[in-house]
C-alpha atoms as a PDB file:
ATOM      1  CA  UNK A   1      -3.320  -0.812  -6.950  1.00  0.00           C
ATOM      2  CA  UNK A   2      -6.979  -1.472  -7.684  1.00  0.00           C
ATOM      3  CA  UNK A   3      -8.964   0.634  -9.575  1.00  0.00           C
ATOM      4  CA  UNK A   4     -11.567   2.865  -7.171  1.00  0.00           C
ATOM      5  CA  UNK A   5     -15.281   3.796  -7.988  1.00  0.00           C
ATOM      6  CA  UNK A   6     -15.812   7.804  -7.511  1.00  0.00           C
ATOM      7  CA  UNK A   7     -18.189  10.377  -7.812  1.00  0.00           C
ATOM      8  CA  UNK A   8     -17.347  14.147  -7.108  1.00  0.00           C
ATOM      9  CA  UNK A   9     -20.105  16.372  -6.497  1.00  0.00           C
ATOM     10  CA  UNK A  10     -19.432  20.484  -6.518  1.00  0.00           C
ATOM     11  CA  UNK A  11     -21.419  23.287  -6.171  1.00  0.00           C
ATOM     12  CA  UNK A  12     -22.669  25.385  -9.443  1.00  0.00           C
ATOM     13  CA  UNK A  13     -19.554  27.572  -9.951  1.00  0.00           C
ATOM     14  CA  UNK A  14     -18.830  28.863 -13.116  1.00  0.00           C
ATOM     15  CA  UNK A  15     -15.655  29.867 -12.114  1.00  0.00           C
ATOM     16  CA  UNK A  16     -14.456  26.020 -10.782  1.00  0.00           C
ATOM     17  CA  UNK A  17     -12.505  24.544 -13.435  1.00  0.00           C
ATOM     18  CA  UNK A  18     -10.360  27.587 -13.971  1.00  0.00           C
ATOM     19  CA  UNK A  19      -9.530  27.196 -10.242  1.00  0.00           C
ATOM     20  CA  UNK A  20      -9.977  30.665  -9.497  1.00  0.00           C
ATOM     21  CA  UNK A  21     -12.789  29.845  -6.898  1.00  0.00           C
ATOM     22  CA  UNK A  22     -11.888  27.026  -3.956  1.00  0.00           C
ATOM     23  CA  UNK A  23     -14.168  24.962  -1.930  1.00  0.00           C
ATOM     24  CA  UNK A  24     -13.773  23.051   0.909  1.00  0.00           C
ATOM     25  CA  UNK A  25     -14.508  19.369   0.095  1.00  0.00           C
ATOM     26  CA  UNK A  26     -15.930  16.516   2.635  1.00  0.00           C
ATOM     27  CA  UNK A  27     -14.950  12.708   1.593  1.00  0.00           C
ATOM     28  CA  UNK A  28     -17.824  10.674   2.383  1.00  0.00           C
ATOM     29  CA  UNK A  29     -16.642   6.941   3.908  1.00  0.00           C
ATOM     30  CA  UNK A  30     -19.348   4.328   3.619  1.00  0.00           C
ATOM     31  CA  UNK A  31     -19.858   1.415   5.712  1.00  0.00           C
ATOM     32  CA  UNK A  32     -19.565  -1.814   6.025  1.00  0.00           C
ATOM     33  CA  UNK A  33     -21.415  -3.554   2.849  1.00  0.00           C
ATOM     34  CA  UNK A  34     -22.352  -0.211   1.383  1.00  0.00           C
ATOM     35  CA  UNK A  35     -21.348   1.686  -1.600  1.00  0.00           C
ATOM     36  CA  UNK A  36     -20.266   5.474  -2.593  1.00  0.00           C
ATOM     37  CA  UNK A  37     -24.001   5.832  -2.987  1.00  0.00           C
ATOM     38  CA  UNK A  38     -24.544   6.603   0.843  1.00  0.00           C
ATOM     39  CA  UNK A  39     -23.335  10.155   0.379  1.00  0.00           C
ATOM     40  CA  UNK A  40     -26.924  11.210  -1.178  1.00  0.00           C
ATOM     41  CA  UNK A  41     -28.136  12.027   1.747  1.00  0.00           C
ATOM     42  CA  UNK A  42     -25.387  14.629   2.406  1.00  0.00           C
ATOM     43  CA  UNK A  43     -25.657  16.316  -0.932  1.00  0.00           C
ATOM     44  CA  UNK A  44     -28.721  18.528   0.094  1.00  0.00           C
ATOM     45  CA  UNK A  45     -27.042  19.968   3.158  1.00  0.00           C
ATOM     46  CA  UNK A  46     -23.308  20.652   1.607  1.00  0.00           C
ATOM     47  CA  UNK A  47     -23.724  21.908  -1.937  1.00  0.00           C
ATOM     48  CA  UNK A  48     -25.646  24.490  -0.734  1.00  0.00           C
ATOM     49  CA  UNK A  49     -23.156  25.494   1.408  1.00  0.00           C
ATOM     50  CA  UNK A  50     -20.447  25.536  -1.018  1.00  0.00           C
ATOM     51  CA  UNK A  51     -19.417  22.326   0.086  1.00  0.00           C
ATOM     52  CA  UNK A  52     -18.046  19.587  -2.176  1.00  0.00           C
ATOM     53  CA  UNK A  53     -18.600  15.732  -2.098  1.00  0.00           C
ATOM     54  CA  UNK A  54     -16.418  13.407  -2.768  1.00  0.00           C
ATOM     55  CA  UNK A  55     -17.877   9.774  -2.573  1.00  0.00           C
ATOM     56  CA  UNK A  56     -16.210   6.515  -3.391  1.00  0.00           C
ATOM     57  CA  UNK A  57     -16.217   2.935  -3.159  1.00  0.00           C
ATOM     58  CA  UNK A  58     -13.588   1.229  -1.286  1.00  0.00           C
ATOM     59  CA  UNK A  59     -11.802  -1.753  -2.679  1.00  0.00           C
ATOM     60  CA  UNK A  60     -14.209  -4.183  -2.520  1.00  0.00           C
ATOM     61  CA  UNK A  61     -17.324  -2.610  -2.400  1.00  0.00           C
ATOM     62  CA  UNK A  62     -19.878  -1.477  -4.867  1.00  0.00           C
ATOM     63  CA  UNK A  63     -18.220  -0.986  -8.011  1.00  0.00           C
ATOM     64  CA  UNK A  64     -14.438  -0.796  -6.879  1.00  0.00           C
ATOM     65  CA  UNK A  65     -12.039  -3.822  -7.929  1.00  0.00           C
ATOM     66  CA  UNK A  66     -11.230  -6.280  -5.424  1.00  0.00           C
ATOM     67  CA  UNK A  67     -12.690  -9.358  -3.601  1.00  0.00           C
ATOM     68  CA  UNK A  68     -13.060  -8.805  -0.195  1.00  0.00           C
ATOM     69  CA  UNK A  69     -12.777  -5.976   2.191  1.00  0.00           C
ATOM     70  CA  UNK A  70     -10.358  -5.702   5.303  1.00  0.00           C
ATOM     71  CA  UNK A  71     -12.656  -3.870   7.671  1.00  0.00           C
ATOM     72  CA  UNK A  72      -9.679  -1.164   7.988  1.00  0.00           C
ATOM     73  CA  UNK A  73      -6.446  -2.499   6.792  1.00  0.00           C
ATOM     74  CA  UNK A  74      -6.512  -1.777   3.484  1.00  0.00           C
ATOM     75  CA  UNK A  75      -9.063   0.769   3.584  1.00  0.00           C
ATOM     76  CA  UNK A  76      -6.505   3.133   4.563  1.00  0.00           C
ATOM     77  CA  UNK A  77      -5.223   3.104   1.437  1.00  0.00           C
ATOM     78  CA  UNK A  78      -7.685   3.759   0.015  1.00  0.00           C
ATOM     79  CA  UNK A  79      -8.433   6.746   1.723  1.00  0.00           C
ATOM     80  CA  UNK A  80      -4.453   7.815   1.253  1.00  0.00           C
ATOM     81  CA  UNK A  81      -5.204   7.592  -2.651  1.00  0.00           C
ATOM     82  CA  UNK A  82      -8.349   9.761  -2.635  1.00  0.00           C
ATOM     83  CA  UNK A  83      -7.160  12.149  -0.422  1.00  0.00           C
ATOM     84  CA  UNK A  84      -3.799  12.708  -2.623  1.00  0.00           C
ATOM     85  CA  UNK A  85      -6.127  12.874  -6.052  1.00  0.00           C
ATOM     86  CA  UNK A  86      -8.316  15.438  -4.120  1.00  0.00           C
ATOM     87  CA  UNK A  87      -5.094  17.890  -3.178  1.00  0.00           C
ATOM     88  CA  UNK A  88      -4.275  17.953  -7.181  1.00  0.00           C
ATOM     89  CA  UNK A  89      -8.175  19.338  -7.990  1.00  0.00           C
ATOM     90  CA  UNK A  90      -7.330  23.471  -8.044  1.00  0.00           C
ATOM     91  CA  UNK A  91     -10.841  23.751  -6.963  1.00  0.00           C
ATOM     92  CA  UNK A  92     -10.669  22.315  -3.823  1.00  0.00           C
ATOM     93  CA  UNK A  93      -9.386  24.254  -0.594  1.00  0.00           C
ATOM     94  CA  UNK A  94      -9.705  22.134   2.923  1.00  0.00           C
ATOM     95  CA  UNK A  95     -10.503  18.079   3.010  1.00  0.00           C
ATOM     96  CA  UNK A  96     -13.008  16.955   5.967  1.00  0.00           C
ATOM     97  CA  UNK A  97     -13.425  13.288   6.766  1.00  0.00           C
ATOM     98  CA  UNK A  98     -17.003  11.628   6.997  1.00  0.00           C
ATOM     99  CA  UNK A  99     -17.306   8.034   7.664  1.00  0.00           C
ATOM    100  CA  UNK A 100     -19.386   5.371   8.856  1.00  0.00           C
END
């Protein structure tokens, strides 16, 4: 597969690496000719609220490998990959969707 850009964004948690505190975590989809960096904007409103963000690049995009995007083929795989790294974290509870 092709490597994938990410950023993870938690709230302050001294307790989160040990994995005895869980948060919920939203993965932030951008759009079409966009990059991971769209999820800024949510950053203010989840943190807060305990909420991680998980941001990435799809293939093709930003700073992801790849050449061209599939405008949903292959960006399901994608998704598959990041969703299946996020469920190893011990830090994260519940996965929410965001896209664009």
């Amino acid at each position: 597969g092709l490597r994938l850009e990410c950023s993870l964004f938690c709230p302050l948690d001294p307790n989160l690496d040990s994995g005895r505190t869980r948060h919920p975590c939203v993965v932030y989809m951008h759009g079409n000719c966009s990059s991971r960096l769209e999820c800024a904007d949510t950053l203010t409103v989840l943190l807060p609220r305990g909420v991680c963000v998980f941001g990435f690049d799809f293939a093709g995009s930003g700073r992801s490998e790849g050449e061209y995007i599939s405008l949903g083929y292959n960006e399901e795989k994608d998704l598959r990959a990041v969703v299946r790294h996020l469920r190893t974290l011990p830090f994260i509870s519940r996965i929410g969707l965001w896209g664009r």
